[in-house]
C-alpha atoms as a PDB file:
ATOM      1  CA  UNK A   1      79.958 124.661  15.662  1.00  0.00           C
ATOM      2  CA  UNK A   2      82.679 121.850  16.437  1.00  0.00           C
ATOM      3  CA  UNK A   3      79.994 120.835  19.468  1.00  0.00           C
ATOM      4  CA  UNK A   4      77.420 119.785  16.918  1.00  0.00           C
ATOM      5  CA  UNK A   5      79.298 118.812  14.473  1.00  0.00           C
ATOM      6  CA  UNK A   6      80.447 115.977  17.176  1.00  0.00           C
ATOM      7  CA  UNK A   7      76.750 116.034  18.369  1.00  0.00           C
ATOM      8  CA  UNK A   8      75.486 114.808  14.776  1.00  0.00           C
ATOM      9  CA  UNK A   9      78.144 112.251  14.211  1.00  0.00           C
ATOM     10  CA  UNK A  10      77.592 110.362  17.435  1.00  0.00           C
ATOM     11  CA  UNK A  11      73.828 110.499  16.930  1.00  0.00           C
ATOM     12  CA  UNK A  12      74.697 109.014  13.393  1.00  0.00           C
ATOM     13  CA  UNK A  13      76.994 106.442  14.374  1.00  0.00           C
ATOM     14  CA  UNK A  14      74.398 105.525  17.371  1.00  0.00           C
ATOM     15  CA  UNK A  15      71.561 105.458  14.331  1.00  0.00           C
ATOM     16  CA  UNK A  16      73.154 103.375  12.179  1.00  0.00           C
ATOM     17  CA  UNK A  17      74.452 100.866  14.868  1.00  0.00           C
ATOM     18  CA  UNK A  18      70.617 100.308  16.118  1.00  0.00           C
ATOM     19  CA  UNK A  19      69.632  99.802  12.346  1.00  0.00           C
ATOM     20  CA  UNK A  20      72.383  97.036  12.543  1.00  0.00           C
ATOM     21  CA  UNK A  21      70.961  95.026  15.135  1.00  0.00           C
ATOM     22  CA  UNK A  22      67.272  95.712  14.351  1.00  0.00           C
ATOM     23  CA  UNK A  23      65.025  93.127  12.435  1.00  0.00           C
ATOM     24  CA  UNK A  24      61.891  93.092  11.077  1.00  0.00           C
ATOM     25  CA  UNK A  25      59.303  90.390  11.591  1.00  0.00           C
ATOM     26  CA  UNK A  26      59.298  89.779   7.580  1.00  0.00           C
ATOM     27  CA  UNK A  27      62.911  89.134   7.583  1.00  0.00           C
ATOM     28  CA  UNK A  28      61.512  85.396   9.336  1.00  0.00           C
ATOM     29  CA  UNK A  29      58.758  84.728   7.312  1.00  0.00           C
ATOM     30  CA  UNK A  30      56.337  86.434   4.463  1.00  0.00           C
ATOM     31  CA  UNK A  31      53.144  85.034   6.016  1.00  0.00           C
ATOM     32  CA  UNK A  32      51.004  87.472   7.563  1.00  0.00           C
ATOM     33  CA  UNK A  33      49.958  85.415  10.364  1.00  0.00           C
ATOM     34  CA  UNK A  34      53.667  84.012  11.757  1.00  0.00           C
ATOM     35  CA  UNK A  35      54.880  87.754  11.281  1.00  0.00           C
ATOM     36  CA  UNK A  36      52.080  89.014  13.911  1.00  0.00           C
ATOM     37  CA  UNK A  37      53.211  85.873  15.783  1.00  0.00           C
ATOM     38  CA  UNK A  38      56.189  87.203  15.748  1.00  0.00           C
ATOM     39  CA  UNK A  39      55.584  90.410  16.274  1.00  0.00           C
ATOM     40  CA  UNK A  40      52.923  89.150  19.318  1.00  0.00           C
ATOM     41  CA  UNK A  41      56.574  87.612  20.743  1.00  0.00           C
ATOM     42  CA  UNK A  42      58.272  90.507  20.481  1.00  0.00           C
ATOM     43  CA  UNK A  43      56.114  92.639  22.362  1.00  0.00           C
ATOM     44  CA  UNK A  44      55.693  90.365  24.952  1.00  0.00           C
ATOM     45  CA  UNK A  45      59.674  90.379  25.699  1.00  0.00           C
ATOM     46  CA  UNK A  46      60.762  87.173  24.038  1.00  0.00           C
ATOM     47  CA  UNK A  47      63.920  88.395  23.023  1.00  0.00           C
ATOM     48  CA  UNK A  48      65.665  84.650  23.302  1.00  0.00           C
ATOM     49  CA  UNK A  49      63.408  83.611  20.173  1.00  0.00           C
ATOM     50  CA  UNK A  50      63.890  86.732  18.568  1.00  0.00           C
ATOM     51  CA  UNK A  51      67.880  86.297  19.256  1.00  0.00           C
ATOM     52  CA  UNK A  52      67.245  82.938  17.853  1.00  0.00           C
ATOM     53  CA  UNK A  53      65.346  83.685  14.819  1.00  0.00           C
ATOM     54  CA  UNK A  54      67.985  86.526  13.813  1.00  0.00           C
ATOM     55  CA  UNK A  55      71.290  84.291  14.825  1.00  0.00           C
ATOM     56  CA  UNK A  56      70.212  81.435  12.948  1.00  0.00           C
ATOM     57  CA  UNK A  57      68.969  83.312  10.258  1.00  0.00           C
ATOM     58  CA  UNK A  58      65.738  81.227  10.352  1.00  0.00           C
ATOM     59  CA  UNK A  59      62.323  81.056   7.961  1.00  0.00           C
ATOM     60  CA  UNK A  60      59.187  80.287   9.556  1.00  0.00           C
ATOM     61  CA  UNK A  61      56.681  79.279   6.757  1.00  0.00           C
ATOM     62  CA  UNK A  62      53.218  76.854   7.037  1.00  0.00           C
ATOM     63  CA  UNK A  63      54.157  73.670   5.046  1.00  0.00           C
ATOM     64  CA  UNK A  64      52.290  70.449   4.430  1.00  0.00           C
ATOM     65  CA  UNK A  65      54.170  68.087   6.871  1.00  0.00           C
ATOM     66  CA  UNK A  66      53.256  64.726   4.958  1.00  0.00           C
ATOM     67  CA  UNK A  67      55.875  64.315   2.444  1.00  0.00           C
ATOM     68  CA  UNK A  68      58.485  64.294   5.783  1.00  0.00           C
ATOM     69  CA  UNK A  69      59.768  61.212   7.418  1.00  0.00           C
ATOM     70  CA  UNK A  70      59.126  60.181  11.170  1.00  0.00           C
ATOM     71  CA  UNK A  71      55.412  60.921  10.958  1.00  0.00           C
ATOM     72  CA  UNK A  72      56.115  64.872  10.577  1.00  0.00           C
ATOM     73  CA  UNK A  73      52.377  64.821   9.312  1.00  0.00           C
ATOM     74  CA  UNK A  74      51.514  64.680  12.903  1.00  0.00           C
ATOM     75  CA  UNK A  75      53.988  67.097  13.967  1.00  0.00           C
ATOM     76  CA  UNK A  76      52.891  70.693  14.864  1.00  0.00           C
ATOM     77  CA  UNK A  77      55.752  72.173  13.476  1.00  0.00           C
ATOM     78  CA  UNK A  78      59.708  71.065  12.794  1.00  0.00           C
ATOM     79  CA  UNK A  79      62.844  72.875  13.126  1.00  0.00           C
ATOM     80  CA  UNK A  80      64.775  71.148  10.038  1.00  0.00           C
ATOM     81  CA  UNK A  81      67.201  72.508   7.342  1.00  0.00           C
ATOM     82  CA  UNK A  82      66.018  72.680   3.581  1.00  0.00           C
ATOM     83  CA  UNK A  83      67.822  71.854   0.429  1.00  0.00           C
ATOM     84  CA  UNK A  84      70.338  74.883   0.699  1.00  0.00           C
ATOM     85  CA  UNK A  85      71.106  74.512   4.115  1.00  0.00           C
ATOM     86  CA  UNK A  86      69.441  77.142   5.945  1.00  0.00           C
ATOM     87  CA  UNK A  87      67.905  76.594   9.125  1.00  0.00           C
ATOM     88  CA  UNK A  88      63.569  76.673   8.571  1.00  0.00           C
ATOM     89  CA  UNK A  89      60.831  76.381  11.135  1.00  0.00           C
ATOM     90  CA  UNK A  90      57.589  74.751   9.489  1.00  0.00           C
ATOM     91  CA  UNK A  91      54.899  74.570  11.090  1.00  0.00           C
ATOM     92  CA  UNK A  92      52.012  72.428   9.650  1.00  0.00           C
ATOM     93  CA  UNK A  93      49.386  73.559   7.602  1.00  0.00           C
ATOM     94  CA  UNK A  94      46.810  72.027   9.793  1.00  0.00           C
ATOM     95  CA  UNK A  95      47.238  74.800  12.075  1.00  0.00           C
ATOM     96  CA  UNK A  96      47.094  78.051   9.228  1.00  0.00           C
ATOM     97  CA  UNK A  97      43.459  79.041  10.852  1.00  0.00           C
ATOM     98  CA  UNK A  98      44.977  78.723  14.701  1.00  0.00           C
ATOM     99  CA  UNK A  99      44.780  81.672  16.827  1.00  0.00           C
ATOM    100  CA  UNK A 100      47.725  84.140  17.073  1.00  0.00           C
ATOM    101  CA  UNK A 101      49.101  82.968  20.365  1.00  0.00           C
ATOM    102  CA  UNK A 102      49.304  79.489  19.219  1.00  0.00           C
ATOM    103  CA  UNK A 103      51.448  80.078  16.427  1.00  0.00           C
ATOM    104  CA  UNK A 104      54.117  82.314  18.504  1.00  0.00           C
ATOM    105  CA  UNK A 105      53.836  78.988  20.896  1.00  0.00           C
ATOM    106  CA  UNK A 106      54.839  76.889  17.946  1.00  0.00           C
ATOM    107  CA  UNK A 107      57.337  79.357  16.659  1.00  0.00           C
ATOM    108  CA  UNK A 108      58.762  79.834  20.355  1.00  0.00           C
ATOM    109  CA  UNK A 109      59.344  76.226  20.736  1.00  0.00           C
ATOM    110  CA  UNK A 110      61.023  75.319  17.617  1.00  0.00           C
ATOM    111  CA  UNK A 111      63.132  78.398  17.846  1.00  0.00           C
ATOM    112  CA  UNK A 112      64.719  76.632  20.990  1.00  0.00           C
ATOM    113  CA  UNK A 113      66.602  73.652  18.870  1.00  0.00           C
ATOM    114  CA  UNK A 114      69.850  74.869  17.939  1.00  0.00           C
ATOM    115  CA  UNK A 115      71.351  71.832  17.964  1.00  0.00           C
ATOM    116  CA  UNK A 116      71.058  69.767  14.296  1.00  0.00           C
ATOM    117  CA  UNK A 117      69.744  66.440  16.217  1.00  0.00           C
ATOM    118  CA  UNK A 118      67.941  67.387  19.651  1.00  0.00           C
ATOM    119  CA  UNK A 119      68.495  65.540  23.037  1.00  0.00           C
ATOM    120  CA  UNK A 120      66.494  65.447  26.015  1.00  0.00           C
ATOM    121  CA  UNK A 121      67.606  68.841  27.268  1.00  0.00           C
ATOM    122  CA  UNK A 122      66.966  70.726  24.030  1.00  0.00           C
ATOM    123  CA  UNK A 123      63.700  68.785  23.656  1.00  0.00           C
ATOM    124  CA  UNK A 124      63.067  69.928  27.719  1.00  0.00           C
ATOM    125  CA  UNK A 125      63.919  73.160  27.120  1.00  0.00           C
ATOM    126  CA  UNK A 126      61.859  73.972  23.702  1.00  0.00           C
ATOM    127  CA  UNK A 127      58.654  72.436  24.998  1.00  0.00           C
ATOM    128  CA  UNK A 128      59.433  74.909  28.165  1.00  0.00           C
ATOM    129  CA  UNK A 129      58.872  77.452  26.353  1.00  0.00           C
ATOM    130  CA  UNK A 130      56.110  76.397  24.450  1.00  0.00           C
ATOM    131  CA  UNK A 131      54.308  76.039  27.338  1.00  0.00           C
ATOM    132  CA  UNK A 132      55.710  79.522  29.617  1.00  0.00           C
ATOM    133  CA  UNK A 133      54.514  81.158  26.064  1.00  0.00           C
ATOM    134  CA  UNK A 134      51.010  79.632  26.084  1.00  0.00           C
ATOM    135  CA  UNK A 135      50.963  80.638  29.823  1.00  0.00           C
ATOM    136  CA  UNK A 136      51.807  83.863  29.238  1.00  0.00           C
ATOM    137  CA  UNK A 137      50.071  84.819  25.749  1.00  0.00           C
ATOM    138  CA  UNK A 138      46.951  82.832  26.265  1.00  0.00           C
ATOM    139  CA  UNK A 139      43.780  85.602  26.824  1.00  0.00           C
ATOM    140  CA  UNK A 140      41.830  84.640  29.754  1.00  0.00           C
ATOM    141  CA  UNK A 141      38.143  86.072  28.053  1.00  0.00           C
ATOM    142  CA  UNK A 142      39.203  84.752  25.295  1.00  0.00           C
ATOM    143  CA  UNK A 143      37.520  81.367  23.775  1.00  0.00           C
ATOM    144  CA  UNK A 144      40.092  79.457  21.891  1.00  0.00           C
ATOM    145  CA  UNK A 145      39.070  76.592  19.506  1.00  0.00           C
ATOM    146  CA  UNK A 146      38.579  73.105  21.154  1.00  0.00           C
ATOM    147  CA  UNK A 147      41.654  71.522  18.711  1.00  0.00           C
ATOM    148  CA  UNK A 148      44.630  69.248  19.341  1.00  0.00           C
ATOM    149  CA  UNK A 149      46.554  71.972  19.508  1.00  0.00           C
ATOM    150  CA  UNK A 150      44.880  74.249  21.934  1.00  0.00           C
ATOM    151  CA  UNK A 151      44.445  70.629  24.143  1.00  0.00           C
ATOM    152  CA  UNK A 152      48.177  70.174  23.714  1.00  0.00           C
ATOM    153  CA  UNK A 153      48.794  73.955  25.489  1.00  0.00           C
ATOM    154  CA  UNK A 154      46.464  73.655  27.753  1.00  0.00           C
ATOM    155  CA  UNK A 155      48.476  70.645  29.189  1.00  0.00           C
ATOM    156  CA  UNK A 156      51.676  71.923  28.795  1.00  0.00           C
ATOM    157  CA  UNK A 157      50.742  75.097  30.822  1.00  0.00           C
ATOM    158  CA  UNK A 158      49.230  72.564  33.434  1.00  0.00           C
ATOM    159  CA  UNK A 159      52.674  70.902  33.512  1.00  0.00           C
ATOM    160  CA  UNK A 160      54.607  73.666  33.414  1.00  0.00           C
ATOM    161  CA  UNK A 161      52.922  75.823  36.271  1.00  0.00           C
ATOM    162  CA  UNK A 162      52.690  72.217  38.212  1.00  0.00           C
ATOM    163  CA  UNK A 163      56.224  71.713  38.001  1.00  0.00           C
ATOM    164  CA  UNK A 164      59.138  72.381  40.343  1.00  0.00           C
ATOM    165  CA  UNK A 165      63.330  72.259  40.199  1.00  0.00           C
ATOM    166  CA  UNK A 166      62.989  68.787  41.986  1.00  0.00           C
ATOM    167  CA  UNK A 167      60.167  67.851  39.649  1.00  0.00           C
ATOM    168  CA  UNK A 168      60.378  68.719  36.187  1.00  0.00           C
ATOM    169  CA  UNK A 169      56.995  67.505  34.839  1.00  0.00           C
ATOM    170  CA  UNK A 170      57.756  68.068  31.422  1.00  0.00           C
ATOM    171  CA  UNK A 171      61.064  66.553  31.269  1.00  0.00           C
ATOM    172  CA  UNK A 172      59.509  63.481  32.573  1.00  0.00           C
ATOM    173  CA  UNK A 173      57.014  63.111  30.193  1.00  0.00           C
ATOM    174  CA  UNK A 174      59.568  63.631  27.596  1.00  0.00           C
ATOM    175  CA  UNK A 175      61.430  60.855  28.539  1.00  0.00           C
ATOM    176  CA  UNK A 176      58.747  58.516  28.950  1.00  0.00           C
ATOM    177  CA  UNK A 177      57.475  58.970  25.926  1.00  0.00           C
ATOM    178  CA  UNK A 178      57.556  56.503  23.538  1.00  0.00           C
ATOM    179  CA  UNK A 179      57.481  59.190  20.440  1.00  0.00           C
ATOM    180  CA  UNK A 180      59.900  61.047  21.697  1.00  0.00           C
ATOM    181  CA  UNK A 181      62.281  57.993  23.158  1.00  0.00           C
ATOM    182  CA  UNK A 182      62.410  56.634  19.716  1.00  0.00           C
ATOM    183  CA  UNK A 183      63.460  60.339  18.437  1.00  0.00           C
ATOM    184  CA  UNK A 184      65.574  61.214  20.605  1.00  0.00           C
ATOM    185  CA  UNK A 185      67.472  58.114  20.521  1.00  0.00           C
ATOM    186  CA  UNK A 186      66.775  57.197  24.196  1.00  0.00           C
ATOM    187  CA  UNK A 187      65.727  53.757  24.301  1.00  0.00           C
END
């Protein structure tokens, strides 16, 4: 009797500590299409986003980027803070209809900047994944729009398979760019 007695309290204690540290992909966000994003990440082993999502205690909602500053309206999505200080991802409206794998692309990326202003390596780093996501999720037999946003994968994968530890494609392009010069306070 005192053997499972002992038996059920360690199975207990083991239950409730996995309930701890579990989520649920509508703890992020209460749209049906980020939470199968989410849930898309998930399965394919993207536990740093997850880890992200969950330590930052981030909300991932579709928002209408043209009432931000630095031409946000152009963005594809923003890691950003709102009015009570919690950390959000929104990612623009513009891309509600986008396929699956796009969205846990955009989600992947901004759940990369940790930081409250990003730098080079952050930037580096979050575009990264973006593009080892779209690598990975993107469906071979699948036909995926013909959109900014499936163009802007499609080159990051390019970059990102292309690339090399003495040639970081994508941290090149970063820093040349103009955009992201001016944002990330490189010129």
């Amino acid at each position: 009797m005192k053997k499972i007695v002992v038996l059920f309290t360690a199975f207990v204690f083991l239950a409730l500590n996995q309930a701890a540290f579990a989520y649920r992909a509508s703890d992020f966000s209460s749209d049906s299409k980020i939470i199968s994003a989410i849930n898309l990440l998930e399965q394919s082993g993207d536990t740093d986003v997850l880890r992200n999502l969950k330590k930052y205690a981030i909300r991932v909602s579709f928002d209408d980027l043209s009432s931000y500053t630095y031409n946000a309206s152009k963005a594809y999505a923003i890691s950003t803070y709102n009015q009570y200080g919690t950390r959000v991802i929104m990612i623009n409206s513009i891309y509600r209809n986008a396929p699956v794998e796009q969205i846990a692309c955009l989600v992947a990326h901004e759940s990369m900047h940790v930081k409250r202003v990003a730098d080079l390596a952050e930037e580096t780093i979050a575009t990264q994944k973006e593009a080892a996501t779209w690598t990975r999720l993107k469906v071979a037999s699948k036909v995926y729009p013909d959109t900014k946003l499936t163009r802007r994968l499609d080159k990051l994968s390019g970059m990102y398979v292309a690339s090399s530890p003495d040639n970081n494609i994508i941290q090149n392009k970063i820093a040349s760019s103009g955009f992201y010069r001016a944002q990330l306070g490189l010129n």
